[in-house]
Protein backbone atom coordinates (compact mmCIF):
# COMPACT_ATOMS: atom_id res chain seq x y z
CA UNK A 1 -2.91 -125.57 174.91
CA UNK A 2 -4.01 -128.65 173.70
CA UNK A 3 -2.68 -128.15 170.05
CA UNK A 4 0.89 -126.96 171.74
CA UNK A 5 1.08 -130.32 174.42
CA UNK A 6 0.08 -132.11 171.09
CA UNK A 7 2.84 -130.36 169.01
CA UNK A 8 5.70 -130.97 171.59
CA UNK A 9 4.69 -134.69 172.13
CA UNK A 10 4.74 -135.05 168.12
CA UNK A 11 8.50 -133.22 167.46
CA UNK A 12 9.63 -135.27 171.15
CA UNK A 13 9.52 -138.46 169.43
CA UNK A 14 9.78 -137.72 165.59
CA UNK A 15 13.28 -138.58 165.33
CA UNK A 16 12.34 -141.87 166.94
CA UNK A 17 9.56 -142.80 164.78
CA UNK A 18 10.72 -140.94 161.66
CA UNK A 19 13.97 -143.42 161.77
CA UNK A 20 11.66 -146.62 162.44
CA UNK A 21 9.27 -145.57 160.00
CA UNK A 22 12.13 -145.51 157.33
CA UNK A 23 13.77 -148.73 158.22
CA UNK A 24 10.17 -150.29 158.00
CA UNK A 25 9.54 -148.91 154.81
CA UNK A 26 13.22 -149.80 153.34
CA UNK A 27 12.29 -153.29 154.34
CA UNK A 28 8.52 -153.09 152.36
CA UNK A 29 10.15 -151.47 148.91
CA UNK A 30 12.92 -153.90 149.13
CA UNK A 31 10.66 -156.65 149.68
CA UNK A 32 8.35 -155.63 146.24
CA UNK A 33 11.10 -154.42 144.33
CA UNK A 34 12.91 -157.78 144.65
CA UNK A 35 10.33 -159.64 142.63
CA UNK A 36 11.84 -158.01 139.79
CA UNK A 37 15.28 -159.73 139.62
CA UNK A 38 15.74 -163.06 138.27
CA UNK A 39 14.24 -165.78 139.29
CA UNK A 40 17.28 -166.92 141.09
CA UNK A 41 18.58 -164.17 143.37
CA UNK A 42 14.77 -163.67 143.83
CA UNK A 43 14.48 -167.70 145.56
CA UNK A 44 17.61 -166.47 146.98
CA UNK A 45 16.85 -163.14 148.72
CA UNK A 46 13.05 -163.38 148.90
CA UNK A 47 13.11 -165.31 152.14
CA UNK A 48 15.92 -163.09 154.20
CA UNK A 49 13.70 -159.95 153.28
CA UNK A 50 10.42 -161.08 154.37
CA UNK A 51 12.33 -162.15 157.46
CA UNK A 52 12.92 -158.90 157.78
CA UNK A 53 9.36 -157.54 157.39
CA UNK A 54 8.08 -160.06 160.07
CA UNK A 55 10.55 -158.86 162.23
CA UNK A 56 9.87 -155.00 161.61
CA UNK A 57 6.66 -155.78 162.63
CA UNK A 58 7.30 -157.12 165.79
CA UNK A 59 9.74 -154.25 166.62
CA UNK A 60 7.40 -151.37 165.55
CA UNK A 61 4.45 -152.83 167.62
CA UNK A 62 6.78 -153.30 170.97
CA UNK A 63 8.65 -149.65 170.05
CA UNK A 64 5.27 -147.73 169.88
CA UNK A 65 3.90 -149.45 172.73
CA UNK A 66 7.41 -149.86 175.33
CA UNK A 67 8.06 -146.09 174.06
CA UNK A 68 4.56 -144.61 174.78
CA UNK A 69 4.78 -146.16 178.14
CA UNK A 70 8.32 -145.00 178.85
CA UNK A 71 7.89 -141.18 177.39
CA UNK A 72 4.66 -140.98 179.59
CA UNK A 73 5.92 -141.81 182.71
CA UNK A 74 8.89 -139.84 181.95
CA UNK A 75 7.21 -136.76 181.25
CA UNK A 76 4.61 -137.09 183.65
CA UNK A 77 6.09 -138.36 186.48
CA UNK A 78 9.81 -138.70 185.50
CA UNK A 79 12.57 -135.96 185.19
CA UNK A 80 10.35 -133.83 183.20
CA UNK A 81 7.50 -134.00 185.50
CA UNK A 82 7.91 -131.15 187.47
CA UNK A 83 8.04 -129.00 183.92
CA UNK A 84 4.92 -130.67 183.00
CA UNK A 85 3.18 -129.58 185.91
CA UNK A 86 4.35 -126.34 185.84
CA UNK A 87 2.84 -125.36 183.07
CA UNK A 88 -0.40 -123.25 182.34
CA UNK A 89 -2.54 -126.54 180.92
CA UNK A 90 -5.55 -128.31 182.19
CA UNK A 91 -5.43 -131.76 183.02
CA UNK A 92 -7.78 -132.57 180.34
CA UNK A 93 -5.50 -130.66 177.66
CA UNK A 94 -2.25 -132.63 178.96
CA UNK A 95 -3.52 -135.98 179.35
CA UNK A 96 -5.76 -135.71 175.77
CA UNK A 97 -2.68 -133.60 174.40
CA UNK A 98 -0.50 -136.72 175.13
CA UNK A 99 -2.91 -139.51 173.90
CA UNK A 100 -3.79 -137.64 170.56
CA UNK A 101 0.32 -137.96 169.54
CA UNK A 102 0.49 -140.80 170.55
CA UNK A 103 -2.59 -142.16 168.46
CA UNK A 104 -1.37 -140.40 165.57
CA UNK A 105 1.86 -142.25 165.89
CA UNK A 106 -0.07 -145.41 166.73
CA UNK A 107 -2.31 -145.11 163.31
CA UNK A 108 1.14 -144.58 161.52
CA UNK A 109 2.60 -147.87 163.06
CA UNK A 110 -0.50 -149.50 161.93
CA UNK A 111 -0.06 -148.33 158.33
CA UNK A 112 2.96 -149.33 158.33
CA UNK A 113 2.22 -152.84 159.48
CA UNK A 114 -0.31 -152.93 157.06
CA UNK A 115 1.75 -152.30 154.68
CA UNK A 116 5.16 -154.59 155.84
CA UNK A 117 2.19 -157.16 155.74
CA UNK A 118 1.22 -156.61 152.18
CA UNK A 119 4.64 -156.98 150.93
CA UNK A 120 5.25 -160.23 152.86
CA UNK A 121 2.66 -161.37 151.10
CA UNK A 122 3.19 -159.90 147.85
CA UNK A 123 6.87 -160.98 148.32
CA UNK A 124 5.75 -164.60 148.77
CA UNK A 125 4.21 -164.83 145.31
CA UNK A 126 6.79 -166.20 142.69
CA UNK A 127 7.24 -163.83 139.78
CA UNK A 128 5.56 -166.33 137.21
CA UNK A 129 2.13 -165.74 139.43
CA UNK A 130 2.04 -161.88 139.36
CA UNK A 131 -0.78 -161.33 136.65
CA UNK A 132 -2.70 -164.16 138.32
CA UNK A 133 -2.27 -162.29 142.31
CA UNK A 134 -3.42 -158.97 141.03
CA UNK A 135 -6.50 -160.37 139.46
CA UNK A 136 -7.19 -162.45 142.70
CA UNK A 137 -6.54 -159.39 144.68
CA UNK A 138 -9.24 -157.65 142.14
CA UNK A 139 -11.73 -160.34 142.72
CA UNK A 140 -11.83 -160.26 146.41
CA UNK A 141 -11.49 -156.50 147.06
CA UNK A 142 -14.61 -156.05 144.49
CA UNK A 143 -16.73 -158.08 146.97
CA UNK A 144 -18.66 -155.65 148.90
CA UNK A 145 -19.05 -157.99 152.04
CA UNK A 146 -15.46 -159.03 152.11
CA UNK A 147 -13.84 -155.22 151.38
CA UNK A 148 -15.90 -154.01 154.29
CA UNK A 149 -14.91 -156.52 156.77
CA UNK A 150 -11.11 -156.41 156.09
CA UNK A 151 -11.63 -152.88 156.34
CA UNK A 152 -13.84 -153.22 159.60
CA UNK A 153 -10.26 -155.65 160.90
CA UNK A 154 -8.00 -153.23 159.72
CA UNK A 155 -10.00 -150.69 162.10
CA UNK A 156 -10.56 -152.81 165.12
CA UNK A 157 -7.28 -153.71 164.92
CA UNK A 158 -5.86 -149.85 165.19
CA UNK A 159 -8.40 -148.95 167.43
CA UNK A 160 -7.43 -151.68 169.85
CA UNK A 161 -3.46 -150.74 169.77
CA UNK A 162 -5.24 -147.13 170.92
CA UNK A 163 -7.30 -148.64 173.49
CA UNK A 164 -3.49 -150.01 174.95
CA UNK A 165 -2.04 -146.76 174.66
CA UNK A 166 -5.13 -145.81 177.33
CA UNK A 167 -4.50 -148.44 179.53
CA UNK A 168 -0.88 -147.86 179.40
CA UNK A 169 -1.72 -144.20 180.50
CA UNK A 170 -4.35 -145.48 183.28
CA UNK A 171 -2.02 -148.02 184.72
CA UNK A 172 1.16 -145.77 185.05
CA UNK A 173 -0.75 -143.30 186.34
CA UNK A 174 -2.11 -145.12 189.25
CA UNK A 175 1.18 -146.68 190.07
CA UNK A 176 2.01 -143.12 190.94
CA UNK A 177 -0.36 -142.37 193.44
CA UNK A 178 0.50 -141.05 196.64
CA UNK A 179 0.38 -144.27 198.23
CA UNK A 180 2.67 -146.42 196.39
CA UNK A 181 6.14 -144.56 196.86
CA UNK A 182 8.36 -147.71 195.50
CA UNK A 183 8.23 -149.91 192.22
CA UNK A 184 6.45 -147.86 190.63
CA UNK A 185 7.16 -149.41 187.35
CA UNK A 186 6.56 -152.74 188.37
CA UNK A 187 2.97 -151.91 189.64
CA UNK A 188 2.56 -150.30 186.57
CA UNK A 189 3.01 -153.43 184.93
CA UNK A 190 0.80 -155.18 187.38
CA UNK A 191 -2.16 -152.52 186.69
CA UNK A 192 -1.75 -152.84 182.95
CA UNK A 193 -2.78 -156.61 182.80
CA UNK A 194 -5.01 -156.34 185.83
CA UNK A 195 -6.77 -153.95 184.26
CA UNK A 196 -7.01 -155.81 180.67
CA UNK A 197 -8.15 -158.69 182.76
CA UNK A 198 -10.91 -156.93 184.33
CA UNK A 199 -12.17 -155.54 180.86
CA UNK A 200 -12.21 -158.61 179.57
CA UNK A 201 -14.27 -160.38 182.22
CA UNK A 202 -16.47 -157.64 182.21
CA UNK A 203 -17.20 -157.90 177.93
CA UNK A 204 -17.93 -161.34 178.54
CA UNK A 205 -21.38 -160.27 179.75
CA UNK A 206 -21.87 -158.47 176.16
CA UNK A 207 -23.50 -161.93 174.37
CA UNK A 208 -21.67 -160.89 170.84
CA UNK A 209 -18.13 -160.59 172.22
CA UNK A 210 -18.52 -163.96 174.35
CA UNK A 211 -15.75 -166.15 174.59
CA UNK A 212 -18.49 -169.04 173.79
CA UNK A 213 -20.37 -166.68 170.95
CA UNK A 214 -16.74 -166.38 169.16
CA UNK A 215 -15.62 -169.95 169.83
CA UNK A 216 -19.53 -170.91 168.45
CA UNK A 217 -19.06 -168.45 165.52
CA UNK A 218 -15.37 -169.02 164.49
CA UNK A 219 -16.18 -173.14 164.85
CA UNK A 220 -19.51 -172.70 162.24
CA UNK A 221 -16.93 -170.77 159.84
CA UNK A 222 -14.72 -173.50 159.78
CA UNK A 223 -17.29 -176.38 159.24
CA UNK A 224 -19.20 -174.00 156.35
CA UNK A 225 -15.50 -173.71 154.10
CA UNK A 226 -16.88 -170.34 152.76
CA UNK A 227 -15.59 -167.11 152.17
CA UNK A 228 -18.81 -165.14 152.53
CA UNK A 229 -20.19 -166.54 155.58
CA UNK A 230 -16.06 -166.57 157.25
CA UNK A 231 -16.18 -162.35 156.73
CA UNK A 232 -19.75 -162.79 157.81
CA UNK A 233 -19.10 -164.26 161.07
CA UNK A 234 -16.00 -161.84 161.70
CA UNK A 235 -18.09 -159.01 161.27
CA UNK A 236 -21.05 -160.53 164.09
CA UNK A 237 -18.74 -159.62 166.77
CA UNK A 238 -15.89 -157.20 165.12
CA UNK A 239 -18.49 -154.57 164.92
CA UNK A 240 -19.57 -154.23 168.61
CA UNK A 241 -15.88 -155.14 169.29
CA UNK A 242 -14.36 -152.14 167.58
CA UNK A 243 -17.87 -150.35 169.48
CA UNK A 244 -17.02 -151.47 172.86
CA UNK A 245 -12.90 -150.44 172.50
CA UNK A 246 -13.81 -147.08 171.72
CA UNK A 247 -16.13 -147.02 174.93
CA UNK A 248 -13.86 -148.63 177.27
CA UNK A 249 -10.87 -146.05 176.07
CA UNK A 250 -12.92 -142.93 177.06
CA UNK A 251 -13.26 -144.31 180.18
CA UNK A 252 -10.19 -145.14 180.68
CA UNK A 253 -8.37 -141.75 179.48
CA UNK A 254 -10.95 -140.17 181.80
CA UNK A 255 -10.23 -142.71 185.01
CA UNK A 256 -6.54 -141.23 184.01
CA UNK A 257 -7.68 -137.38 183.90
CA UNK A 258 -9.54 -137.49 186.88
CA UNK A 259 -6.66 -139.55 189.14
CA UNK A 260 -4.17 -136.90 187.58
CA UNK A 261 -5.93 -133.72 188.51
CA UNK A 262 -6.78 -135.01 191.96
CA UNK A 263 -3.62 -136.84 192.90
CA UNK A 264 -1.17 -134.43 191.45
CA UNK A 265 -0.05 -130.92 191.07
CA UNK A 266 -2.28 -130.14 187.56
CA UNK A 267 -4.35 -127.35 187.84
């Protein structure tokens, strides 16, 4: 049952995402492909289109996560709740079923990003500089210390818009419990940043993801001016970051399983 809750989540929102995912990439090809024109209409149009990128960012992040909040609720506790419950699923399958679409379509946001991000900067570089970019881009990506820790980013960075998606789930679940009957959405949105709060000043007793081990860290990067030891001192705490998210959103999605089985109709 897990594959078919997974299914159904992923074909629920594909229209959604699919028409996103197009706009974002319009944006990105437009963006590269506009560094071909003359130098002119490319001063001209360069600007309005990594406007747009910048802003396609922003919108895909708040869709995915304002959309993941609203089609959970919905289908958990909303207008198709009582279909939800009704059918013959665990409340492992459901709640993992749930989370795994909405990673998927989490990762994809975060490609997409990735890439919206590449083309603001590629789309930033005047056409005269191309040859000189790519071999730059060459240089730095052929450093074995500096590949792996954009890498190591680019995976923290996912992992921790997955680790939201949990807390999202956590925190709109316990706004439904049996005792809170009104504002339900409200609470929700209390939970959500209570609960981020609470993780927070709990990782502060982890020494590596300090706020005084990051300030200390990020403050020698800046003094030492070099690229090594900057991608260096990101990956000191990045690491046991990316270590600890992954932790903290088991928890979290099993917090969620266990309130849901208990407090509501699953079987």
């Amino acid at each position: 049952m897990f594959g078919k809750v997974m299914k159904q989540e992923l074909r629920a929102n594909s229209l959604l995402y699919g028409v996103a995912s197009a706009i974002a990439l319009l944006f990105a090809f437009a963006t590269i492909m506009n560094r071909r024109a003359m130098v002119l209409d490319y001063l001209m149009q360069a600007p309005l289109l990594i406007s747009g990128c910048t802003i396609a960012i922003v919108v895909l992040v708040l869709l995915f996560l304002v959309h993941t909040a609203l089609r959970y609720q919905k289908s958990m506790y909303g207008n198709e709740g009582y279909l939800t419950f009704s059918l013959p699923v665990s409340s492992v399958e459901l709640i993992t079923g749930k989370y795994a679409a909405s990673a998927l379509w989490g990762i994809i946001v975060c490609v997409l990003c990735g890439l919206l991000c590449f083309s603001i900067l590629y789309g930033a570089v005047e056409p005269s500089a191309t040859e000189l970019f790519w071999t730059e881009v060459g240089k730095i990506w052929a450093m074995d210390g500096i590949r792996s820790s954009m890498i190591l980013i680019a995976v923290s960075l996912t992992l921790s818009m997955l680790e939201t998606v949990a807390i999202l789930y956590l925190a709109i679940t316990v706004a439904h419990l049996p005792f809170i009957r009104k504002g339900n959405g409200i609470f929700a949105l209390i939970f959500f940043f209570g609960i981020s709060y609470v993780e927070g000043k709990v990782l502060e007793f982890i020494p590596s993801l300090s706020t005084a081990y990051i300030e200390k860290t990020m403050t020698a990067i800046i003094n030492n001016a070099d690229l090594d030891a900057f991608f260096q001192g990101i990956r000191s705490f990045m690491l046991p970051a990316a270590i600890s998210t992954v932790v903290m959103s088991v928890v979290y999605l099993a917090v969620t399983v266990i309130l849901a089985k208990k407090y509501t109709s699953i079987q």
